[in-house]
N, C-alpha and C. Protein backbone atom coordinates (compact mmCIF):
# COMPACT_ATOMS: atom_id res chain seq x y z
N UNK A 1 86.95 113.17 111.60
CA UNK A 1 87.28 112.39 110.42
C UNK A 1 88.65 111.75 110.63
N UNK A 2 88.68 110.20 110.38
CA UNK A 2 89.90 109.88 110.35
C UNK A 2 90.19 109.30 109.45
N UNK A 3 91.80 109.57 109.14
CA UNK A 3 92.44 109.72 107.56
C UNK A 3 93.73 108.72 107.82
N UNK A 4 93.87 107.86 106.53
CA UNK A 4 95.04 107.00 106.92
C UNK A 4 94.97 106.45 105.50
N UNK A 5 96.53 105.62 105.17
CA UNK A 5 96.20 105.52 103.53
C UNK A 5 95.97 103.51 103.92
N UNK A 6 95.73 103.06 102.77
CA UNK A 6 95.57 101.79 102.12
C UNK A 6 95.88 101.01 101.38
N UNK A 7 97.03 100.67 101.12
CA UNK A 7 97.40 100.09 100.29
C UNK A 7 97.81 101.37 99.05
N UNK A 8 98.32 101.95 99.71
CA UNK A 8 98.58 102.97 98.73
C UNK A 8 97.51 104.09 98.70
N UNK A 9 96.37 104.27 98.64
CA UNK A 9 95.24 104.96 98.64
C UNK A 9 95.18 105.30 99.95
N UNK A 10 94.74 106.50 99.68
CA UNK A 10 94.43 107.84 101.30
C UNK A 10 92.77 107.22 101.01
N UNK A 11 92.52 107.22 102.50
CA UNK A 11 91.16 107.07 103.22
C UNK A 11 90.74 107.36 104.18
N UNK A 12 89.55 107.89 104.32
CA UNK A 12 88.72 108.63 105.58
C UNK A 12 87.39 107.71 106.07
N UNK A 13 87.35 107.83 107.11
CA UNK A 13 86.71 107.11 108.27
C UNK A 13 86.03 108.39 108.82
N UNK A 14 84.31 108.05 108.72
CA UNK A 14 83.67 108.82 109.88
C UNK A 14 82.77 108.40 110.76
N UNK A 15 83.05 107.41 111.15
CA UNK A 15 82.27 106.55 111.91
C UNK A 15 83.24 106.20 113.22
N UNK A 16 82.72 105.27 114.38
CA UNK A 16 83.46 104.77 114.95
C UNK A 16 84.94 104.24 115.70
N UNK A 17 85.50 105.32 115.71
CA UNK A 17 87.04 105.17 115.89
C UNK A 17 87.57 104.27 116.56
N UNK A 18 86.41 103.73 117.31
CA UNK A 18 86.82 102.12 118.48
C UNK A 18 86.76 100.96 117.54
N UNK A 19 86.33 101.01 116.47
CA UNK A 19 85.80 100.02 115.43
C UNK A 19 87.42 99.35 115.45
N UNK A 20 87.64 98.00 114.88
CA UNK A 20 88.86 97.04 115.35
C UNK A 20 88.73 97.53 113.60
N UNK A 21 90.13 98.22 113.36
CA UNK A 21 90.76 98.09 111.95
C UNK A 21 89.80 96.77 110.69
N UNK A 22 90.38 95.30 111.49
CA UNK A 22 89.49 94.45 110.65
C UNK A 22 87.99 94.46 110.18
N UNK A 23 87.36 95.26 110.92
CA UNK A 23 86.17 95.23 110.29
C UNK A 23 86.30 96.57 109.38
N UNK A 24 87.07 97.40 109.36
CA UNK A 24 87.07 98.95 108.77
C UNK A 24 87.47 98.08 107.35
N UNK A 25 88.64 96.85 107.27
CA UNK A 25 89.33 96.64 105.86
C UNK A 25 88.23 95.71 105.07
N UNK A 26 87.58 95.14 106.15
CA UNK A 26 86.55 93.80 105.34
C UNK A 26 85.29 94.29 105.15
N UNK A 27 84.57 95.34 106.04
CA UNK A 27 83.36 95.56 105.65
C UNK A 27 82.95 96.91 104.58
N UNK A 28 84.23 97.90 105.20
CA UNK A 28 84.00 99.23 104.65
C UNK A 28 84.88 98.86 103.31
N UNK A 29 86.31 98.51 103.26
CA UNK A 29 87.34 98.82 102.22
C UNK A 29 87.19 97.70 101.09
N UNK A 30 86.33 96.48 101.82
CA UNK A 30 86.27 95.67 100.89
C UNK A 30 87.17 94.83 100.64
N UNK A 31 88.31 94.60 101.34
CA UNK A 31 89.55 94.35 101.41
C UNK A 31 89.29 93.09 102.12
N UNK A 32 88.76 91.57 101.76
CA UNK A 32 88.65 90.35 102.41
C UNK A 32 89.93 89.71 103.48
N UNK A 33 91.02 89.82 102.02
CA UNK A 33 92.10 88.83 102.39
C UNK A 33 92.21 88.75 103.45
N UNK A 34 92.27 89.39 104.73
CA UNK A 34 92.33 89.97 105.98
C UNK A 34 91.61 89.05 106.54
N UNK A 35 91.85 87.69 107.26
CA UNK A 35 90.60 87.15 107.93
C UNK A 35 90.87 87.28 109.36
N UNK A 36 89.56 87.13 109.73
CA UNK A 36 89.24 87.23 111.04
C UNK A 36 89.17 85.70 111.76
N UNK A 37 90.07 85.96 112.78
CA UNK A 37 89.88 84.24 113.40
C UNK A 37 89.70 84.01 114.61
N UNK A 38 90.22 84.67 115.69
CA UNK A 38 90.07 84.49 116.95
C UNK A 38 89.12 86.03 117.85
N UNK A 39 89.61 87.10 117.00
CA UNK A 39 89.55 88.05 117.47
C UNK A 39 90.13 88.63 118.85
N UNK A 40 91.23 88.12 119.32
CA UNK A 40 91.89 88.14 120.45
C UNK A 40 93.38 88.40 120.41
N UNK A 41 93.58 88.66 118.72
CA UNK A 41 95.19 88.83 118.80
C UNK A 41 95.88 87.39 118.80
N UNK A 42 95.59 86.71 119.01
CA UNK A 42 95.95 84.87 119.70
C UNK A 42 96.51 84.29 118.11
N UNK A 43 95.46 84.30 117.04
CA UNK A 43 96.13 83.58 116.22
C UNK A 43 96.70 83.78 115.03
N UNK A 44 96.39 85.45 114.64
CA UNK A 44 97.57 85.41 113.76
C UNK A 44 96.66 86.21 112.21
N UNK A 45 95.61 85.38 112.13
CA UNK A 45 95.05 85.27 110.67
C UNK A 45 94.87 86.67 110.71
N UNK A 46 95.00 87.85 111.15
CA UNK A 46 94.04 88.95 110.72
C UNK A 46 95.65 89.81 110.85
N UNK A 47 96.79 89.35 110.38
CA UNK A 47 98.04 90.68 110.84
C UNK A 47 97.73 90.94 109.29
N UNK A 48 98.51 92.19 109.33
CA UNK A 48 98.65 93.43 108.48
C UNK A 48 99.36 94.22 108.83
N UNK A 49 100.00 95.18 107.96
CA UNK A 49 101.20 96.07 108.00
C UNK A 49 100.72 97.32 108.13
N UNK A 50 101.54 97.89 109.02
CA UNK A 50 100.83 99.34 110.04
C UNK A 50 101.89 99.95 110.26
N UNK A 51 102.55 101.01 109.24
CA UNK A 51 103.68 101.23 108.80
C UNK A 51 105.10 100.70 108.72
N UNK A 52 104.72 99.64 108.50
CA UNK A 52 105.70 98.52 108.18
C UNK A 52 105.81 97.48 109.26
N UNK A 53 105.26 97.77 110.41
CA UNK A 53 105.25 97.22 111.75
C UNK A 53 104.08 95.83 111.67
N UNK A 54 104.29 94.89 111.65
CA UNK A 54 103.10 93.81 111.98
C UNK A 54 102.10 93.64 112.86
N UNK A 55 100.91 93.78 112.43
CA UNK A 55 99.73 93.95 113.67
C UNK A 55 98.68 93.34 113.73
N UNK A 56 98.03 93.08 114.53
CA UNK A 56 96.53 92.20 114.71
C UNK A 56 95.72 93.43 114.39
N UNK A 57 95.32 92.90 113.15
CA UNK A 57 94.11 94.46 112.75
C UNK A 57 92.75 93.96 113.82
N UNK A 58 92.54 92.90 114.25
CA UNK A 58 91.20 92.36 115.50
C UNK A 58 91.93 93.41 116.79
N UNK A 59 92.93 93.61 117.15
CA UNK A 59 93.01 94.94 118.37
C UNK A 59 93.80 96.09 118.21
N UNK A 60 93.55 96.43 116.99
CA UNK A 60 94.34 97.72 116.64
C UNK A 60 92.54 98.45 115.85
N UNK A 61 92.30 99.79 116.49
CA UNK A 61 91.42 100.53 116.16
C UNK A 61 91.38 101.64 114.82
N UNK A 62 90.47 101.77 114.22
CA UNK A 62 90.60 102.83 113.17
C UNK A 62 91.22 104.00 113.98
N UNK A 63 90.75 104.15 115.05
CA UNK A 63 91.70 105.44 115.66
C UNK A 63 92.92 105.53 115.74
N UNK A 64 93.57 104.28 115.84
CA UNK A 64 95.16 104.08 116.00
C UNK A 64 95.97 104.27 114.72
N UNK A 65 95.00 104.13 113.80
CA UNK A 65 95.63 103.84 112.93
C UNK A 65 95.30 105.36 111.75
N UNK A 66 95.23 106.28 112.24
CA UNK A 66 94.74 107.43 112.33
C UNK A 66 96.40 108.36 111.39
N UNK A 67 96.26 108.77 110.21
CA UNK A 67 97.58 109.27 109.84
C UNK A 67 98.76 108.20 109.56
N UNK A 68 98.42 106.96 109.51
CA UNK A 68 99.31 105.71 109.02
C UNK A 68 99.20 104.93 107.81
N UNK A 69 100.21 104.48 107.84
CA UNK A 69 100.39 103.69 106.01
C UNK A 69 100.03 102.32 106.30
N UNK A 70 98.64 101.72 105.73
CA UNK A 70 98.51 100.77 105.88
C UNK A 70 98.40 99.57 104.67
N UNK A 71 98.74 98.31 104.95
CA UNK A 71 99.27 97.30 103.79
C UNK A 71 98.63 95.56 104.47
N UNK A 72 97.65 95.51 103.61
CA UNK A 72 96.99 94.32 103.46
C UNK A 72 97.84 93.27 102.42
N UNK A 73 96.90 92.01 102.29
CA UNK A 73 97.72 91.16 101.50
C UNK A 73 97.33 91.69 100.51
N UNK A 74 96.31 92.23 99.90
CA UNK A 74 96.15 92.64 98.63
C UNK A 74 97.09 93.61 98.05
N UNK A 75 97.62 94.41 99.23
CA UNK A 75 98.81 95.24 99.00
C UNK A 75 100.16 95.32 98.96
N UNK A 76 100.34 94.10 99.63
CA UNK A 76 102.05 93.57 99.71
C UNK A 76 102.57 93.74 98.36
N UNK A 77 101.85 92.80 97.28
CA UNK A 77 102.20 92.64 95.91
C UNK A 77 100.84 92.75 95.25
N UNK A 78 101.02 93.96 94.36
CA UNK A 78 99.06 93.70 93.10
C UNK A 78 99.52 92.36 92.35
N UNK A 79 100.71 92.41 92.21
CA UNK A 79 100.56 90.90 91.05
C UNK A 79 101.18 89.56 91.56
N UNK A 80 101.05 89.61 93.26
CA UNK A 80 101.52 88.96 93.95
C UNK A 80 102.55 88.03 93.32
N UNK A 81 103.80 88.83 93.61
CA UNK A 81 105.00 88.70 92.98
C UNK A 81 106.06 88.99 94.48
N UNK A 82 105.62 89.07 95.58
CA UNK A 82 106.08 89.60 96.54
C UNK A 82 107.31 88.21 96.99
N UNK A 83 108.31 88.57 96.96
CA UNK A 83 109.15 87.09 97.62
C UNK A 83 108.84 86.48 97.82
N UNK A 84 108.20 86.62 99.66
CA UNK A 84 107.59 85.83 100.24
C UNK A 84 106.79 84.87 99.39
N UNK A 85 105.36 85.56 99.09
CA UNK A 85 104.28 85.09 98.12
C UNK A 85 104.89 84.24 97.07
N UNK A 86 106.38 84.61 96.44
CA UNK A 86 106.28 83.36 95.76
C UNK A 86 106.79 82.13 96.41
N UNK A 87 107.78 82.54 97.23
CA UNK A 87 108.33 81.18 98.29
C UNK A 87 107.43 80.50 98.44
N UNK A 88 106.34 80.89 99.35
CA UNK A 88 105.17 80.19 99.42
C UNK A 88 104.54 79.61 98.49
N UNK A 89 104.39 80.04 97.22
CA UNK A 89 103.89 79.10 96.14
C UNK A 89 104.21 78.05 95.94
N UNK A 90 106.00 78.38 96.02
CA UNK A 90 107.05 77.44 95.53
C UNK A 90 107.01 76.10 96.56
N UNK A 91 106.75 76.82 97.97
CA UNK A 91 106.99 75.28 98.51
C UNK A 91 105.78 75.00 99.30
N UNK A 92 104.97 75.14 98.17
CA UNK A 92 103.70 74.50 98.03
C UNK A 92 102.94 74.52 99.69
N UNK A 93 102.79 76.21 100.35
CA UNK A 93 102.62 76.20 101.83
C UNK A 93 101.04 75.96 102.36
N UNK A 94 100.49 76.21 101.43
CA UNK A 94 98.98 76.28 101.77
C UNK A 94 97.95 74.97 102.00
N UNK A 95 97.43 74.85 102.88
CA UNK A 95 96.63 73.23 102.51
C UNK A 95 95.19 74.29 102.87
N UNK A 96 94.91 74.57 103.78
CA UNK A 96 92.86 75.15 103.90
C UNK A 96 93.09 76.51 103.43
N UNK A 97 94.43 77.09 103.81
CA UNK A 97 94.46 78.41 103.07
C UNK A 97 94.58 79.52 104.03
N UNK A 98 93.47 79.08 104.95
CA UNK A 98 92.78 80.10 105.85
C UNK A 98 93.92 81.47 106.72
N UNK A 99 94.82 81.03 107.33
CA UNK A 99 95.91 81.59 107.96
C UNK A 99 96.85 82.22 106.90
N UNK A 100 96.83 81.82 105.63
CA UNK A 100 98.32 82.07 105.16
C UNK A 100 98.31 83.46 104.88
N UNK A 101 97.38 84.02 104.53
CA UNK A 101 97.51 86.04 104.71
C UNK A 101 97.92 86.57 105.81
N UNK A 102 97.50 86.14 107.14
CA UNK A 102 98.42 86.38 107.87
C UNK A 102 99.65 85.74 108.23
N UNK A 103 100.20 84.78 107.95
CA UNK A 103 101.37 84.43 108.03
C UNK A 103 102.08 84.71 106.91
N UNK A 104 101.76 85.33 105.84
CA UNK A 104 102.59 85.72 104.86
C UNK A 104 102.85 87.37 105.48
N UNK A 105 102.13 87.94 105.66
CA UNK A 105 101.79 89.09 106.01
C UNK A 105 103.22 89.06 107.31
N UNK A 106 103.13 88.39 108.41
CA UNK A 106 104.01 88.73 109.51
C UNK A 106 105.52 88.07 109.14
N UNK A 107 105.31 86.94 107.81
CA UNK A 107 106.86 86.71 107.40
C UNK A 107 107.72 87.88 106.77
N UNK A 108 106.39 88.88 106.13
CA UNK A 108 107.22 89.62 104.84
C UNK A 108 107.55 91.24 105.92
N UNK A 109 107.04 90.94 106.86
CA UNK A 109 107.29 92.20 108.02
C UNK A 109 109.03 91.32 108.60
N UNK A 110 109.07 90.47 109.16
CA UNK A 110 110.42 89.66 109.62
C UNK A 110 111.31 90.31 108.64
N UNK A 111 111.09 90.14 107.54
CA UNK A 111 112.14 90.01 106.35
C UNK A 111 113.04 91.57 105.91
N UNK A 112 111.90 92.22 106.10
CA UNK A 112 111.74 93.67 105.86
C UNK A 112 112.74 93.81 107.16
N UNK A 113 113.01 93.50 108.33
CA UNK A 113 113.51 94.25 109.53
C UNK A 113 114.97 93.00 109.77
N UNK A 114 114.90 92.09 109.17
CA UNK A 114 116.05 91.69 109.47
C UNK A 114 116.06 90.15 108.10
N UNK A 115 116.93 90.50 107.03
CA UNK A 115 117.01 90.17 105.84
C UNK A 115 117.62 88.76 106.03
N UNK A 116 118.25 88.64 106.94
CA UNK A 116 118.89 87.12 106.93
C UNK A 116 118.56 86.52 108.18
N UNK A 117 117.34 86.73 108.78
CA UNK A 117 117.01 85.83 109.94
C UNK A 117 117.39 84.51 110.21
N UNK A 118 117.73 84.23 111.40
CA UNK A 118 118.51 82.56 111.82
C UNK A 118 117.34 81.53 111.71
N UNK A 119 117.03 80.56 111.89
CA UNK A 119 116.56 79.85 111.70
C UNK A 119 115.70 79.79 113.38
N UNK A 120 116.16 80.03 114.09
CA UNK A 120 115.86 80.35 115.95
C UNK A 120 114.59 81.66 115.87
N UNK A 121 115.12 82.68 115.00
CA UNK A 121 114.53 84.05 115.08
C UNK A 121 113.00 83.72 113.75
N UNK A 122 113.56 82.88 112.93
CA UNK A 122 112.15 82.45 111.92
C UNK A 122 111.06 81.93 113.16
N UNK A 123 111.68 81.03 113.80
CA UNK A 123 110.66 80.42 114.50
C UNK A 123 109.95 81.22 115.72
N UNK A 124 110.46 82.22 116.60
CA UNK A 124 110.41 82.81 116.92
C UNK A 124 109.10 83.77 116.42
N UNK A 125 109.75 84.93 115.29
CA UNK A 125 108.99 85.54 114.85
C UNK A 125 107.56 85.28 114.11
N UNK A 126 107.53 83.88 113.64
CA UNK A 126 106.17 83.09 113.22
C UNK A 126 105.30 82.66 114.36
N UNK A 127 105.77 82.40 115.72
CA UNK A 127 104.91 81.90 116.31
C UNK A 127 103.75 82.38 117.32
N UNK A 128 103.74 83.46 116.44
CA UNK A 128 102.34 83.85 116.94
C UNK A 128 101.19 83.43 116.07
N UNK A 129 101.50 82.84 114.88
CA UNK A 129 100.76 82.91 113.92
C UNK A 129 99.87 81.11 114.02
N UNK A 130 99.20 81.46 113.64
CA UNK A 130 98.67 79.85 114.01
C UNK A 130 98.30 79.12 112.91
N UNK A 131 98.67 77.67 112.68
CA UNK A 131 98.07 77.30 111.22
C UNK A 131 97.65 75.69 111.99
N UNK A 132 96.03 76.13 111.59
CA UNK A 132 95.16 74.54 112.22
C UNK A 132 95.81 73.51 111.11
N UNK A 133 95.96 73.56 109.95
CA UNK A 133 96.67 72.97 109.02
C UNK A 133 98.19 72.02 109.67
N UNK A 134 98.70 72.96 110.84
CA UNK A 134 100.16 72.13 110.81
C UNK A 134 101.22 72.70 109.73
N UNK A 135 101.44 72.89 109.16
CA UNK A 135 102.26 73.42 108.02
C UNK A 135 103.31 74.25 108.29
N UNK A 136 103.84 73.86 109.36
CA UNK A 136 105.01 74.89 110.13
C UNK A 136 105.90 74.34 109.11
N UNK A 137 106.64 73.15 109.09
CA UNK A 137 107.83 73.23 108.55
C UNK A 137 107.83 73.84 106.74
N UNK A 138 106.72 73.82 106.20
CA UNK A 138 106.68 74.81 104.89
C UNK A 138 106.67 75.98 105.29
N UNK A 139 105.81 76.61 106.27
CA UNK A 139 106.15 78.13 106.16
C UNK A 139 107.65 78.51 106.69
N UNK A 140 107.97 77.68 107.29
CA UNK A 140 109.82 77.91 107.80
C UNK A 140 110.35 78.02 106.48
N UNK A 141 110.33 76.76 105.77
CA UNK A 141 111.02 76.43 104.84
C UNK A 141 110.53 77.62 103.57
N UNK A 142 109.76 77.98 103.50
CA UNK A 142 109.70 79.50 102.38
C UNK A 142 109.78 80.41 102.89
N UNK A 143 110.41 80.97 104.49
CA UNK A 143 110.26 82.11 104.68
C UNK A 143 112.26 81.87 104.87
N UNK A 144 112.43 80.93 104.89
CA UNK A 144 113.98 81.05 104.87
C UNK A 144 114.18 81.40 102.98
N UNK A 145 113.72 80.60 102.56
CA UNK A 145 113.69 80.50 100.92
C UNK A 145 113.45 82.17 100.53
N UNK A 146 112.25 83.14 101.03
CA UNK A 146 112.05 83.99 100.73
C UNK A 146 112.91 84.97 101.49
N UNK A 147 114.35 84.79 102.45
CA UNK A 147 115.19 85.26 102.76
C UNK A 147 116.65 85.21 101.99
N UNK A 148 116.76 83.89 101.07
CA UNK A 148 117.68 83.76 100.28
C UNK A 148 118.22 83.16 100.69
N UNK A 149 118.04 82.00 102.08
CA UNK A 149 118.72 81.16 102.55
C UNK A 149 118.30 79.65 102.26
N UNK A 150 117.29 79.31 100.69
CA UNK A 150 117.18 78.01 100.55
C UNK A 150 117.94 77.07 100.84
């Protein structure tokens, strides 16, 4: 049996321990926001917080994640009130949508580990994340905003 919490909630797994996290949050937990895009780690859409650490839930296993605190977008903020989340509202980041859980997801991990990131280290730390949209200079521009450096 493997045990790990959720968004706050303790949960057990008895199935499959090779199973890729993302399918454990979208099929079993019910937990959508989480999308799946490349499945290779490559673009970004499927990170999530794995004790505070940012991760591709597509190559991180229910086994790994075995005794850990885990945090989806549904969990960052219930009344998505989360900084980030509102920066992003504010400067209007979203056009298909598709990516921005994980790029909100790996901004609000940046933020968490270093509160006043340079503008070198934003870009840096986002670019794993991929947005077919184009929309780099909004997610810069609200993840500095959601650092306090509007």
């Amino acid at each position: 049996m493997i045990t790990f919490t959720v968004n706050g909630d303790s949960r057990q797994f008895d199935g499959d321990g090779d199973m890729p996290l993302l399918w454990y949050l979208r099929d079993h937990a019910g937990l959508v926001g989480t999308k799946y895009g490349c499945g290779a780690g490559l673009c970004g859409a499927c990170t999530i917080h794995v004790d505070g650490v940012a991760v591709r839930s597509c190559l991180t296993t229910v086994k790994e994640a075995s005794g850990k605190k885990i945090t989806t977008i549904e969990g960052l903020s219930p009344d998505g009130d989360h900084p980030v989340q509102v920066a992003w509202r504010d400067a209007n980041v979203p056009q298909c949508g598709f990516c921005q859980a994980g790029q909100i997801m790996n901004a609000a991990a940046l933020l968490d580990a270093e509160k006043s990131p340079s503008d070198e280290r934003i870009t840096e730390a986002m670019s794993g994340n991929i947005c077919r949209c184009g929309c780099y200079q909004r997610i810069h521009a609200a993840v500095r905003t959601a650092a306090g450096g509007a």
